[in-house]
PDB file of N, CA and C in Angstrom:
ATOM      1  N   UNK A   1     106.015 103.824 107.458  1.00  0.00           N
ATOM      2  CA  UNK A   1     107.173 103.013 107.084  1.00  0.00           C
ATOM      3  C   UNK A   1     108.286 103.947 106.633  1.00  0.00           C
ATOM      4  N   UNK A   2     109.313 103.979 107.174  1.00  0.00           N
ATOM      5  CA  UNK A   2     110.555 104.425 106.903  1.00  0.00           C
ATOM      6  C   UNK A   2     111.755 103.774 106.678  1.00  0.00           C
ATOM      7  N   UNK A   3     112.976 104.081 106.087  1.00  0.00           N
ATOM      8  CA  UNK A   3     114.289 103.768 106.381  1.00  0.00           C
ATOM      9  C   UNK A   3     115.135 105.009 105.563  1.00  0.00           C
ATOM     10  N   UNK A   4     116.866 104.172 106.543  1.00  0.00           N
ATOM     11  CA  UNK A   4     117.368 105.325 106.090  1.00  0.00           C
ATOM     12  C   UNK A   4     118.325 104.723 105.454  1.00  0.00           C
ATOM     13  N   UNK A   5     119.700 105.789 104.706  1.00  0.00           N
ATOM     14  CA  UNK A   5     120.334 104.976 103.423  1.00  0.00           C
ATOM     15  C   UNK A   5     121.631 106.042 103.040  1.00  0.00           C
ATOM     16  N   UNK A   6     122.155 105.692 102.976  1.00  0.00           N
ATOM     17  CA  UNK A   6     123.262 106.588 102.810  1.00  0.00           C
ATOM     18  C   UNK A   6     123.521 106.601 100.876  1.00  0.00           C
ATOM     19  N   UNK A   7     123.684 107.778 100.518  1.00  0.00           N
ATOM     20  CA  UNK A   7     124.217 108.225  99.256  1.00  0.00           C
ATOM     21  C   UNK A   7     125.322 108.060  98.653  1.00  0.00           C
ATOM     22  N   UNK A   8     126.012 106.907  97.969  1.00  0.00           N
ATOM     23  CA  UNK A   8     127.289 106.631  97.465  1.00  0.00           C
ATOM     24  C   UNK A   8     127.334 107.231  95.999  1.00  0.00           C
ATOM     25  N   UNK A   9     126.353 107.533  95.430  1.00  0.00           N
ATOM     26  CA  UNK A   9     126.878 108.004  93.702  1.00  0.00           C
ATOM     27  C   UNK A   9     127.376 109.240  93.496  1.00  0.00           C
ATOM     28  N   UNK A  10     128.473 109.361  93.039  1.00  0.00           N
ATOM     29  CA  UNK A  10     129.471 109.881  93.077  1.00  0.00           C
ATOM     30  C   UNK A  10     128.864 111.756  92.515  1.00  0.00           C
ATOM     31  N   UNK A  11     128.008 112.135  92.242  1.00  0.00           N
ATOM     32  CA  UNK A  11     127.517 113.512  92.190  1.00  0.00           C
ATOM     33  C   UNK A  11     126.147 113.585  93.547  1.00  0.00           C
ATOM     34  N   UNK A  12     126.177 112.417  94.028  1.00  0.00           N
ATOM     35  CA  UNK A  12     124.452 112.988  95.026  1.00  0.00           C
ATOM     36  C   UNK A  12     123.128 112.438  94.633  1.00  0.00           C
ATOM     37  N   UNK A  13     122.534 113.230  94.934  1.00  0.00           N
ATOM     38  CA  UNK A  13     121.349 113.260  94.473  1.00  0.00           C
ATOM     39  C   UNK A  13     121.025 114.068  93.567  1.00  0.00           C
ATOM     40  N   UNK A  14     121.375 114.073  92.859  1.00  0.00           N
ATOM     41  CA  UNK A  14     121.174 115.221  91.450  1.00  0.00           C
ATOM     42  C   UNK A  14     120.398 114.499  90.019  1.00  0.00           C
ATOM     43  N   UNK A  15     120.574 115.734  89.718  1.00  0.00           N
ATOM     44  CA  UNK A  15     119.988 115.290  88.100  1.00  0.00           C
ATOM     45  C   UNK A  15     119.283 113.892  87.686  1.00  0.00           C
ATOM     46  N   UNK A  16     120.274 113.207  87.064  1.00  0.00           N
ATOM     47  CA  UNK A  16     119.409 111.659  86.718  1.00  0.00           C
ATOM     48  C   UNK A  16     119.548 111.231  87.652  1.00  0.00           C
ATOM     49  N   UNK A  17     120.240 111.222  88.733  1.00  0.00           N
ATOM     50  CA  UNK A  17     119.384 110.079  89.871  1.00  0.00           C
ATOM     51  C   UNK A  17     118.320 110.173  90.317  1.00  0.00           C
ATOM     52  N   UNK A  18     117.994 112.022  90.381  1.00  0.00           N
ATOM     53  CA  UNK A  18     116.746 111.747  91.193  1.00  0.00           C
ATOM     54  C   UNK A  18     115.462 112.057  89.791  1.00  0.00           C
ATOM     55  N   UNK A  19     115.980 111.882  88.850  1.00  0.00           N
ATOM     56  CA  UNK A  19     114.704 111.748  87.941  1.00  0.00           C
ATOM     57  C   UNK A  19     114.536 110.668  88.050  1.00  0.00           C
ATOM     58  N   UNK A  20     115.531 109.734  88.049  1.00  0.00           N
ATOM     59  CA  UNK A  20     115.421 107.667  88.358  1.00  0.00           C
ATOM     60  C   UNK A  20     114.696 107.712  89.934  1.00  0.00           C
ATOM     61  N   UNK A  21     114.843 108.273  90.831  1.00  0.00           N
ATOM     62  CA  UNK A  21     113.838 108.200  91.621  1.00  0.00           C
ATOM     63  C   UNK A  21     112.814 108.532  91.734  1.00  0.00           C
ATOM     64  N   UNK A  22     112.705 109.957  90.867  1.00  0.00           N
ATOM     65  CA  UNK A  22     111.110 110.339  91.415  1.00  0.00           C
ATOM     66  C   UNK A  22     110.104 109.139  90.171  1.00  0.00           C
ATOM     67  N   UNK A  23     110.841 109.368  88.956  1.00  0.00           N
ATOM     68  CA  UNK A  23     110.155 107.736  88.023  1.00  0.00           C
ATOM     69  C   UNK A  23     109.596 106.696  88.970  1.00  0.00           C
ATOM     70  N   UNK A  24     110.342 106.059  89.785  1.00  0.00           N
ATOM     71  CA  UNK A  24     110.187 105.003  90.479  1.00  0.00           C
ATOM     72  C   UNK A  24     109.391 105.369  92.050  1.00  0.00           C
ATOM     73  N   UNK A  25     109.103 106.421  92.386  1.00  0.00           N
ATOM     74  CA  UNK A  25     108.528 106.526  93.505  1.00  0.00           C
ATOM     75  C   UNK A  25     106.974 107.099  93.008  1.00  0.00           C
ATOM     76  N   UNK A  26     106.981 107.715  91.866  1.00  0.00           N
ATOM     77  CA  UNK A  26     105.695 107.992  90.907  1.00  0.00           C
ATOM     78  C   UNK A  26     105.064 106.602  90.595  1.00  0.00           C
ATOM     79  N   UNK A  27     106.057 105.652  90.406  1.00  0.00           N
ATOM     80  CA  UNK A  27     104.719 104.110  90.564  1.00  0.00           C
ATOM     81  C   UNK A  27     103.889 103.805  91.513  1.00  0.00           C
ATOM     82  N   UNK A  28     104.081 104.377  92.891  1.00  0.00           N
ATOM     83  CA  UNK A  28     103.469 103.777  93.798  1.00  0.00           C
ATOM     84  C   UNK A  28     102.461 105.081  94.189  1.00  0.00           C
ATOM     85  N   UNK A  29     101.630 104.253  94.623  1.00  0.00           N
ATOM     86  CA  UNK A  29     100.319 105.089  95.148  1.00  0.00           C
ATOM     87  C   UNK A  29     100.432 105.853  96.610  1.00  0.00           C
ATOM     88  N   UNK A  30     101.408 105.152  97.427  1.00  0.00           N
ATOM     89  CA  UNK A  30     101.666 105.595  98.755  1.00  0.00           C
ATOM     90  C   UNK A  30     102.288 107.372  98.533  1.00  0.00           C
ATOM     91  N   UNK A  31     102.141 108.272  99.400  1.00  0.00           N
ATOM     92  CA  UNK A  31     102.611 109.237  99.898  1.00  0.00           C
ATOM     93  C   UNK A  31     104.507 109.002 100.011  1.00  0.00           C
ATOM     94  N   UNK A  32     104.996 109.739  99.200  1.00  0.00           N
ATOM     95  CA  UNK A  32     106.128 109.332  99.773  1.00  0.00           C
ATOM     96  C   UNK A  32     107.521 110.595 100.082  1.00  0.00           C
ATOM     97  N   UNK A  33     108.140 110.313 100.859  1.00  0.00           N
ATOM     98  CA  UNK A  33     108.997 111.781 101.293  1.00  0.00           C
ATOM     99  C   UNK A  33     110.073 111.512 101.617  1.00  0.00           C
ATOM    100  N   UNK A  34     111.290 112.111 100.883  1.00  0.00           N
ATOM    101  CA  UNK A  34     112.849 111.920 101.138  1.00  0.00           C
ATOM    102  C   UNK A  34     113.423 113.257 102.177  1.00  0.00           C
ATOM    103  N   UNK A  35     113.288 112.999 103.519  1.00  0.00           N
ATOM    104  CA  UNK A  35     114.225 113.884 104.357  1.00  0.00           C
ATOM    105  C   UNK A  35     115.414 113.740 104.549  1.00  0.00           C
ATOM    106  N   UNK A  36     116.191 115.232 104.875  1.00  0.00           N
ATOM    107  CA  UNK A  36     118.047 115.507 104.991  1.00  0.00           C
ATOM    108  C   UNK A  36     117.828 116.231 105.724  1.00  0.00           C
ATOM    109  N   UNK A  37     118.374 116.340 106.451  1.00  0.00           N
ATOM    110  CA  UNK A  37     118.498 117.147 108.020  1.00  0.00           C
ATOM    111  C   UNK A  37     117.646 118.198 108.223  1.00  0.00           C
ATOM    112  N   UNK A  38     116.709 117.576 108.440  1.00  0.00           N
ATOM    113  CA  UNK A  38     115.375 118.197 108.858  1.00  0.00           C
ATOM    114  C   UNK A  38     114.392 118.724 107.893  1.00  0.00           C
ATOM    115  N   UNK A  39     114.848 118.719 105.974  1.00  0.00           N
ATOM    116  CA  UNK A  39     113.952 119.405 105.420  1.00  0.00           C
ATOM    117  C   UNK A  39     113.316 118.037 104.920  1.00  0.00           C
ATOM    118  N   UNK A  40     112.102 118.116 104.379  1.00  0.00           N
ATOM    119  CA  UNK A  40     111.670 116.899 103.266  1.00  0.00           C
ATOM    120  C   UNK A  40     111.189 117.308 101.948  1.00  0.00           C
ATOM    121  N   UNK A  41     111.090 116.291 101.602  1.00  0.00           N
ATOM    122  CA  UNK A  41     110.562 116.910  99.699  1.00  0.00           C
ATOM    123  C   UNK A  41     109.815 115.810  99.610  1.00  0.00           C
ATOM    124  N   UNK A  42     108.699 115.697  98.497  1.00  0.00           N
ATOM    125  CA  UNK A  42     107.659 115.162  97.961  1.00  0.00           C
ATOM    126  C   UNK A  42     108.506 114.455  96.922  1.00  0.00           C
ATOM    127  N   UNK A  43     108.768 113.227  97.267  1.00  0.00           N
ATOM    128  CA  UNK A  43     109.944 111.742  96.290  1.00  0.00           C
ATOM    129  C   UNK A  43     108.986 112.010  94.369  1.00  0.00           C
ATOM    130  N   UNK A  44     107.960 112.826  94.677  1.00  0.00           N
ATOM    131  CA  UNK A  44     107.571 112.672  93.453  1.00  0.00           C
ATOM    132  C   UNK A  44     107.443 114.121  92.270  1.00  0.00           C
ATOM    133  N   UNK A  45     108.392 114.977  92.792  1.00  0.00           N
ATOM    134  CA  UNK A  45     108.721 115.580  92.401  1.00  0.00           C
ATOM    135  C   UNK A  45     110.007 115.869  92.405  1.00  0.00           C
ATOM    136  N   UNK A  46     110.873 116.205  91.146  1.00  0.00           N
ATOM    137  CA  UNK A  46     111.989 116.239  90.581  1.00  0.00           C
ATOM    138  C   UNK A  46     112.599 117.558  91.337  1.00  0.00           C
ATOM    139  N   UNK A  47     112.043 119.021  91.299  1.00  0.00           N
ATOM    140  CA  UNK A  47     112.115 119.787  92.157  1.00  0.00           C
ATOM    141  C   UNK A  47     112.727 120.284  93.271  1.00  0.00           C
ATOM    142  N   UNK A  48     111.030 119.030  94.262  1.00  0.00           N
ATOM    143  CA  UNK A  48     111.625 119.199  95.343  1.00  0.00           C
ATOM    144  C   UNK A  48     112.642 118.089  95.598  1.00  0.00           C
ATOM    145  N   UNK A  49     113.163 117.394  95.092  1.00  0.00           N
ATOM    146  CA  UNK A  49     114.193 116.178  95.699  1.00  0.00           C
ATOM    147  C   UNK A  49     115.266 116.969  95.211  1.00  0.00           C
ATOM    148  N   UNK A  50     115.603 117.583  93.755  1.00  0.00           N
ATOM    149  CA  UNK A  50     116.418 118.456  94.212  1.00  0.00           C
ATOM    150  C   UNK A  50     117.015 119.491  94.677  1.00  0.00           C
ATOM    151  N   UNK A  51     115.802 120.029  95.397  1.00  0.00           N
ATOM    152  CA  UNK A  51     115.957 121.091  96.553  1.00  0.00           C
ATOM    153  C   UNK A  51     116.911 120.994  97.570  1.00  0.00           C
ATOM    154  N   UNK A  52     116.561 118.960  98.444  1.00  0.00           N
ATOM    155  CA  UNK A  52     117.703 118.670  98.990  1.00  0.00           C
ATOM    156  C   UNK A  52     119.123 119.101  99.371  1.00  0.00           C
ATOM    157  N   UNK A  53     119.757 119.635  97.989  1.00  0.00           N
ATOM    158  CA  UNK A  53     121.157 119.248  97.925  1.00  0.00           C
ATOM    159  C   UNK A  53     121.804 118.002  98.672  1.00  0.00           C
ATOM    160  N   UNK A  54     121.079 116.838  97.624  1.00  0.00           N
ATOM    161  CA  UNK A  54     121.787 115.675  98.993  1.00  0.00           C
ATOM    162  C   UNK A  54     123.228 115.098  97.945  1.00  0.00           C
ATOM    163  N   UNK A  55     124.532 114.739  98.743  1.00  0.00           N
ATOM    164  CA  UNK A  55     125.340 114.844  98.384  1.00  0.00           C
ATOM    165  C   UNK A  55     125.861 113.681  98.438  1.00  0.00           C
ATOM    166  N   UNK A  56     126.951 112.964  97.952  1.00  0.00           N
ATOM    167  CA  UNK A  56     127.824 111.499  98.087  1.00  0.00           C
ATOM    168  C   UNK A  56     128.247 111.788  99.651  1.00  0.00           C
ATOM    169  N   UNK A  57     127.738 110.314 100.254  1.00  0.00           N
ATOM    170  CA  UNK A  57     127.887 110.077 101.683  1.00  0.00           C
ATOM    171  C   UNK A  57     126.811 111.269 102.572  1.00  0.00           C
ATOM    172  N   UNK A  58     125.853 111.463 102.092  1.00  0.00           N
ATOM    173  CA  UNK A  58     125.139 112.291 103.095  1.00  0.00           C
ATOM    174  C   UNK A  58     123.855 110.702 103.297  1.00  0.00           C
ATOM    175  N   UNK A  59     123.273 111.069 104.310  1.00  0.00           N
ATOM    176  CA  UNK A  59     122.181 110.066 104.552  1.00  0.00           C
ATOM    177  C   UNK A  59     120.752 110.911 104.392  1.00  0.00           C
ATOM    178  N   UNK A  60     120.207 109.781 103.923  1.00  0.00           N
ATOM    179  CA  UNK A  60     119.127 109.986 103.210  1.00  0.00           C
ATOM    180  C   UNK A  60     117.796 109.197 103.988  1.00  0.00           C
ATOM    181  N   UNK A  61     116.293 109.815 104.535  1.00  0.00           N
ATOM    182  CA  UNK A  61     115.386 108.813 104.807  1.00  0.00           C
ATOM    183  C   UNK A  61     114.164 108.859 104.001  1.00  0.00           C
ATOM    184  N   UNK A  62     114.408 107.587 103.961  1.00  0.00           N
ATOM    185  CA  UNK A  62     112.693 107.520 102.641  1.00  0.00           C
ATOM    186  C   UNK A  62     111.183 106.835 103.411  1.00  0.00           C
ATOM    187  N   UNK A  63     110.815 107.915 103.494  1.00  0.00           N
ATOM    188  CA  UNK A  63     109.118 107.560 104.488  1.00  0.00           C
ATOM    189  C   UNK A  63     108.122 107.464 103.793  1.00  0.00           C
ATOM    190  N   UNK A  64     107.145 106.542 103.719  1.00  0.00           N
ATOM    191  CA  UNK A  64     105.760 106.555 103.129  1.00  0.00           C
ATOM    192  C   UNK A  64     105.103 106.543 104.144  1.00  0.00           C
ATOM    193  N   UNK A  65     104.013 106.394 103.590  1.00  0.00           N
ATOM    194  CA  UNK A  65     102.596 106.104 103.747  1.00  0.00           C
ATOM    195  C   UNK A  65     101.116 106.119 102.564  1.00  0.00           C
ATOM    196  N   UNK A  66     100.399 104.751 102.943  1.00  0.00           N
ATOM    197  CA  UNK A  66      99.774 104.321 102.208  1.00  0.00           C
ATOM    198  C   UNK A  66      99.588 102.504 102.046  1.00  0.00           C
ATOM    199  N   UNK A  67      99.204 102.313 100.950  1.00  0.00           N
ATOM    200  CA  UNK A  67      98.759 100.905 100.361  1.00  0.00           C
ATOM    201  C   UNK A  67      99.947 100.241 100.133  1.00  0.00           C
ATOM    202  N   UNK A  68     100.751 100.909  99.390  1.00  0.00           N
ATOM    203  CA  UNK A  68     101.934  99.805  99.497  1.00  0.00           C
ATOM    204  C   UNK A  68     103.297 100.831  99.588  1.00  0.00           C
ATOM    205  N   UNK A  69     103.416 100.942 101.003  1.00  0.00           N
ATOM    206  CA  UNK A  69     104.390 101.960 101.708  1.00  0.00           C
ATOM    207  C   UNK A  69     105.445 100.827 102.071  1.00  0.00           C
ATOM    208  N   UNK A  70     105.241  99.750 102.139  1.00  0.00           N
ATOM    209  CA  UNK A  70     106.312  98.844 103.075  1.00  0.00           C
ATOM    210  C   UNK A  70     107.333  98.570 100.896  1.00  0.00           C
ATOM    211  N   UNK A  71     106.469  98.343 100.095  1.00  0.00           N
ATOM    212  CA  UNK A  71     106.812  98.210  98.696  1.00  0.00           C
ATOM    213  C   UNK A  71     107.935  99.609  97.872  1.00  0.00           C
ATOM    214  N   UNK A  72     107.164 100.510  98.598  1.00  0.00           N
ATOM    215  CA  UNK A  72     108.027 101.593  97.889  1.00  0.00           C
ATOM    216  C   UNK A  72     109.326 102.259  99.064  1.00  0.00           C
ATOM    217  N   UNK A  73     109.397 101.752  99.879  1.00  0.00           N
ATOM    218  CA  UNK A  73     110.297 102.098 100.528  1.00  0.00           C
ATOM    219  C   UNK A  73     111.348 101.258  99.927  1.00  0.00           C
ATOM    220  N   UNK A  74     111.105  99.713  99.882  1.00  0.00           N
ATOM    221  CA  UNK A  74     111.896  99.107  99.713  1.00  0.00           C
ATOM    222  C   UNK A  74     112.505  99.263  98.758  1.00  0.00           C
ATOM    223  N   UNK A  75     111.347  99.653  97.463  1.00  0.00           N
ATOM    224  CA  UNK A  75     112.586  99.781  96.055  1.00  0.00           C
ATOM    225  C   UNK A  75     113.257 100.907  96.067  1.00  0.00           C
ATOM    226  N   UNK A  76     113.120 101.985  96.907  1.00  0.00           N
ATOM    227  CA  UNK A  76     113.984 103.177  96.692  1.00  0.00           C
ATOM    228  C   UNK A  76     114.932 102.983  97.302  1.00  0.00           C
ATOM    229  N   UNK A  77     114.690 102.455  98.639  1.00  0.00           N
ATOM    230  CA  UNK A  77     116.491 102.372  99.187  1.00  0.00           C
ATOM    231  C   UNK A  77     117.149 101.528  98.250  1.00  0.00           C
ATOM    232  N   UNK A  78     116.868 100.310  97.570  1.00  0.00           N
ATOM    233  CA  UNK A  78     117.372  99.223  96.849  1.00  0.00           C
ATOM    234  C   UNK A  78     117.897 100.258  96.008  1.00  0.00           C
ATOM    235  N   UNK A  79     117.335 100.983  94.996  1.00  0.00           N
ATOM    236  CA  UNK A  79     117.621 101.674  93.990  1.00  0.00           C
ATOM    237  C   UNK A  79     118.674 102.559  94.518  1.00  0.00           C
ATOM    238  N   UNK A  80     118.766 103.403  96.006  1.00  0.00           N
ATOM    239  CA  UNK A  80     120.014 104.235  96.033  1.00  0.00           C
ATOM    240  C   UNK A  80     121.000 103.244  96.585  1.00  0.00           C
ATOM    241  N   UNK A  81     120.979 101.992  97.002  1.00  0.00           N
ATOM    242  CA  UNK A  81     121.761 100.949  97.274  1.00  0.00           C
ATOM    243  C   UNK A  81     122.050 100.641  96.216  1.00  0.00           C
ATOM    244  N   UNK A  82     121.816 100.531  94.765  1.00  0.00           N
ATOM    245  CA  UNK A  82     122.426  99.982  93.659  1.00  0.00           C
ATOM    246  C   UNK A  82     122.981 100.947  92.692  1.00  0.00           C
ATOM    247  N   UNK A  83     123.388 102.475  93.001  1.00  0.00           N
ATOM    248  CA  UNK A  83     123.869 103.225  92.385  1.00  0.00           C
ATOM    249  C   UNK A  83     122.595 103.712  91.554  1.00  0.00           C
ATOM    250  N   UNK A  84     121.152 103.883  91.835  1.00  0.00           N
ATOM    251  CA  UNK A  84     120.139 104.315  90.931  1.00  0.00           C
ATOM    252  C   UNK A  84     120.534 103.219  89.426  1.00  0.00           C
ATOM    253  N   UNK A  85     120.895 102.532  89.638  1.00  0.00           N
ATOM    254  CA  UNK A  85     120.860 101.234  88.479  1.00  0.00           C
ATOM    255  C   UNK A  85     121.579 102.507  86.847  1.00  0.00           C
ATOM    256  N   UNK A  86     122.631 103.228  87.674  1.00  0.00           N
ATOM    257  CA  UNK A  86     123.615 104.116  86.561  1.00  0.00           C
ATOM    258  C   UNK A  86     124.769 103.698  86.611  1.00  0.00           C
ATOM    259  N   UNK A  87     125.625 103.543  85.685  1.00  0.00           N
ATOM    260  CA  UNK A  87     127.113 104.056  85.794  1.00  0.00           C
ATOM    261  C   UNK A  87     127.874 104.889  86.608  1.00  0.00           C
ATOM    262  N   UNK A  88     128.774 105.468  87.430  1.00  0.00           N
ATOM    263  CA  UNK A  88     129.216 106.328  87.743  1.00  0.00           C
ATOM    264  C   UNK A  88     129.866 107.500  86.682  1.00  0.00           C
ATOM    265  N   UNK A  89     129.314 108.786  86.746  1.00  0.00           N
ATOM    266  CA  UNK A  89     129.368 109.425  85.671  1.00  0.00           C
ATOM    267  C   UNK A  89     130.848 110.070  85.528  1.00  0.00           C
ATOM    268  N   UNK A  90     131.749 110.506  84.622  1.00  0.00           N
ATOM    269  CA  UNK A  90     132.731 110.888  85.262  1.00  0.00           C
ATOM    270  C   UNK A  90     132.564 113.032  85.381  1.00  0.00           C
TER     271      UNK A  90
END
């Protein structure tokens, strides 16, 4: 299970967003992996997601696999669809 999602918060994928993601992709039991042009990282490490450098307006794909892969896909795109549920920082 995959999809893909484009990055609107205004620094990327950085810092607290992707601690708000890897939090939320650490609930689920499925395998899960955020690729950017061709590299991937393990969604459950802080690390590697920000190894990325993923940036405002870059696209983003979030792939599982597992028990509830169709579940954690969904809340992560939701979550980078809702600004990681932050403020825009200035």
């Amino acid at each position: 299970m995959q999809e893909s999602v484009t990055l609107f918060h205004e620094k990327g994928l950085h810092a607290r967003p992707a601690s708000v993601l890897v939090q939320t992709a650490s609930s689920y039991d499925a395998s899960i992996e955020i690729l950017k042009d061709g590299k991937s990282a393990n969604a459950k490490s802080s690390v590697a997601v920000l190894s990325l450098n993923a940036d405002k307006g870059d696209e983003i794909t979030i792939r599982a696999d597992g028990d509830d892969d169709e579940a954690a896909v969904d809340a992560l795109v939701e979550l980078v669809r809702t600004d990681f549920d932050l403020e825009t920082e200035a």
